[in-house]
C-alpha atoms as a PDB file:
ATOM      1  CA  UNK A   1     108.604  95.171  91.346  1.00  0.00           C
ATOM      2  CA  UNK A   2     106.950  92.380  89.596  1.00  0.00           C
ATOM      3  CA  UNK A   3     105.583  92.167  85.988  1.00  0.00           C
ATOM      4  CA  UNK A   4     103.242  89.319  85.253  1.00  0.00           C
ATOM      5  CA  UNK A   5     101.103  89.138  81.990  1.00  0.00           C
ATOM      6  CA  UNK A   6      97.878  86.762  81.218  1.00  0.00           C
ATOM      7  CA  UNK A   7      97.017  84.983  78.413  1.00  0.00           C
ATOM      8  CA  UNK A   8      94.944  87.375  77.211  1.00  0.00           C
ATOM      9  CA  UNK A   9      97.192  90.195  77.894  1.00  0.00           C
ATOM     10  CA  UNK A  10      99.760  88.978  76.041  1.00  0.00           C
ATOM     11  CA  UNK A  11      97.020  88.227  72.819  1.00  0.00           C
ATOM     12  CA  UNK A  12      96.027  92.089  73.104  1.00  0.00           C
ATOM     13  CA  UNK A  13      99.414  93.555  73.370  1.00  0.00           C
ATOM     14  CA  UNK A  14     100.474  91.287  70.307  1.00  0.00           C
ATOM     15  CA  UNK A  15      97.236  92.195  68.153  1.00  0.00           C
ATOM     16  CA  UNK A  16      97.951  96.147  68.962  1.00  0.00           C
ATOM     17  CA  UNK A  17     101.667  95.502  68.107  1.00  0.00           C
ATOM     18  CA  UNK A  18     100.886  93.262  64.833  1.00  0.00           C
ATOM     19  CA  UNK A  19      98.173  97.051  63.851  1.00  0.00           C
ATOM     20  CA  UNK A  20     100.670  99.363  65.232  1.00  0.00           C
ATOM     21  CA  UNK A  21     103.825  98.163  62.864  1.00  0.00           C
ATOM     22  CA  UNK A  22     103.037 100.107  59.471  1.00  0.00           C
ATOM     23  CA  UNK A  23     103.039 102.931  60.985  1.00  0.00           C
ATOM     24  CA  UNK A  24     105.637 102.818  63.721  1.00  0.00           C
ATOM     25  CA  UNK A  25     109.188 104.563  63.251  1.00  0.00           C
ATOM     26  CA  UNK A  26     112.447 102.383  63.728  1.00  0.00           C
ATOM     27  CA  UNK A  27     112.403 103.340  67.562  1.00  0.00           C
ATOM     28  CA  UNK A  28     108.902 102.900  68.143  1.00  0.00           C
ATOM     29  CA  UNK A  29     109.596  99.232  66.368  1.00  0.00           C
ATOM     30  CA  UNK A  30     111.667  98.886  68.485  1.00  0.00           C
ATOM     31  CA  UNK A  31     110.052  99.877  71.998  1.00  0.00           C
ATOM     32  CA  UNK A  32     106.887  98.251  71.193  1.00  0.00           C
ATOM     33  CA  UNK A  33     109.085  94.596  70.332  1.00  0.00           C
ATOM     34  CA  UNK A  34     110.473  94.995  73.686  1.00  0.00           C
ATOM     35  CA  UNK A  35     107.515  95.547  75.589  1.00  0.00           C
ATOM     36  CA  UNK A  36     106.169  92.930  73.656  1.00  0.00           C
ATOM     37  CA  UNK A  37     108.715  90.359  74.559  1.00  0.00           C
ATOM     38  CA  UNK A  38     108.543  91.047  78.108  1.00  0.00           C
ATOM     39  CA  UNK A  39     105.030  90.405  78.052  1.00  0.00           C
ATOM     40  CA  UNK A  40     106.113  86.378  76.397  1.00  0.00           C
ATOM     41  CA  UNK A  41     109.039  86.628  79.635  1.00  0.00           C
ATOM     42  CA  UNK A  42     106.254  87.472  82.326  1.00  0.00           C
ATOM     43  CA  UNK A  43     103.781  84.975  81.124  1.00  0.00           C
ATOM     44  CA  UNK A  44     101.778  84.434  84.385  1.00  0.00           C
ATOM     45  CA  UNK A  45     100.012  81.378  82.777  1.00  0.00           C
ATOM     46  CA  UNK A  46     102.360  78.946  82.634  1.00  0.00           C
ATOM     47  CA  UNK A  47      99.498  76.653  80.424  1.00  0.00           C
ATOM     48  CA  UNK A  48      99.900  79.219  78.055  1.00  0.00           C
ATOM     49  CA  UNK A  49     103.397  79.244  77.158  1.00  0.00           C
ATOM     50  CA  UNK A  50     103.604  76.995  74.056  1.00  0.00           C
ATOM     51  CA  UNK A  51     100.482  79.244  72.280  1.00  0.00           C
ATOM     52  CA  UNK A  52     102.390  82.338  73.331  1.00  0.00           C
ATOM     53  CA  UNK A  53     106.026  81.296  72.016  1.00  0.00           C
ATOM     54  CA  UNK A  54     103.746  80.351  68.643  1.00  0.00           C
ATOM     55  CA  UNK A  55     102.182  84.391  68.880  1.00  0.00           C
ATOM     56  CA  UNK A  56     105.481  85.539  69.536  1.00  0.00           C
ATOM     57  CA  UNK A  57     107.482  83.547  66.398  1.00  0.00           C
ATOM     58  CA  UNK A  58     104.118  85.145  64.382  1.00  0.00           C
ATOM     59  CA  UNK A  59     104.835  88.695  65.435  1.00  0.00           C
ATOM     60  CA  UNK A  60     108.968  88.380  65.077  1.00  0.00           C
ATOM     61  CA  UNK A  61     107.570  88.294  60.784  1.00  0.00           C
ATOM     62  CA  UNK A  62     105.605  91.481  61.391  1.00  0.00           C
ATOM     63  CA  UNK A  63     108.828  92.900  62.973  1.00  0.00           C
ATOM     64  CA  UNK A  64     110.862  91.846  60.034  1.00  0.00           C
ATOM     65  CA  UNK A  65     109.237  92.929  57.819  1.00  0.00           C
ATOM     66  CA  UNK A  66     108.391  96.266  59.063  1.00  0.00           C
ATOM     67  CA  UNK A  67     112.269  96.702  60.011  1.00  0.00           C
ATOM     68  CA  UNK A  68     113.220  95.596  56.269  1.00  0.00           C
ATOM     69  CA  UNK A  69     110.982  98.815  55.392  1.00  0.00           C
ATOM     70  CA  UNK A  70     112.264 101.451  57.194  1.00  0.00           C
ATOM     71  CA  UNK A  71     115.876 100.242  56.423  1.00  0.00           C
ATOM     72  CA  UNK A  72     115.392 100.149  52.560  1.00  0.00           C
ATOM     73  CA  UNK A  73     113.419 103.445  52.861  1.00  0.00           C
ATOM     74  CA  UNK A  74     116.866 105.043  54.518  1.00  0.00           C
END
């Protein structure tokens, strides 16, 4: 089985992940920053890759942050 993920697939999935984090639990957090880096790992676009590593380092602050949150809150 083969993944691949476009450009733009990889913009949506980071823009619902980026909406998603306030209200995600620590194991949804966590599922939805592994799907999102194997959408980065099965870039199909190889043109792409630079803009997607800089969407990627973006989204690792929303992670942070969100994952500071629930860990203070516990």
């Amino acid at each position: 089985m083969s993944l691949s993920c476009t450009w733009e697939e990889f913009k949506r999935m980071a823009k619902e992940f980026r909406e998603a984090a306030p209200t995600m639990n620590i194991d949804e957090l966590e599922n939805a920053w592994k799907c999102l880096g194997l959408g980065y790992l099965n870039m199909s676009e190889p043109v792409w890759q630079h803009s997607a590593a800089i969407v990627l380092k973006m989204e690792t602050r929303t992670y942070l942050q969100r994952e500071n949150e629930l860990t203070e809150a516990a």
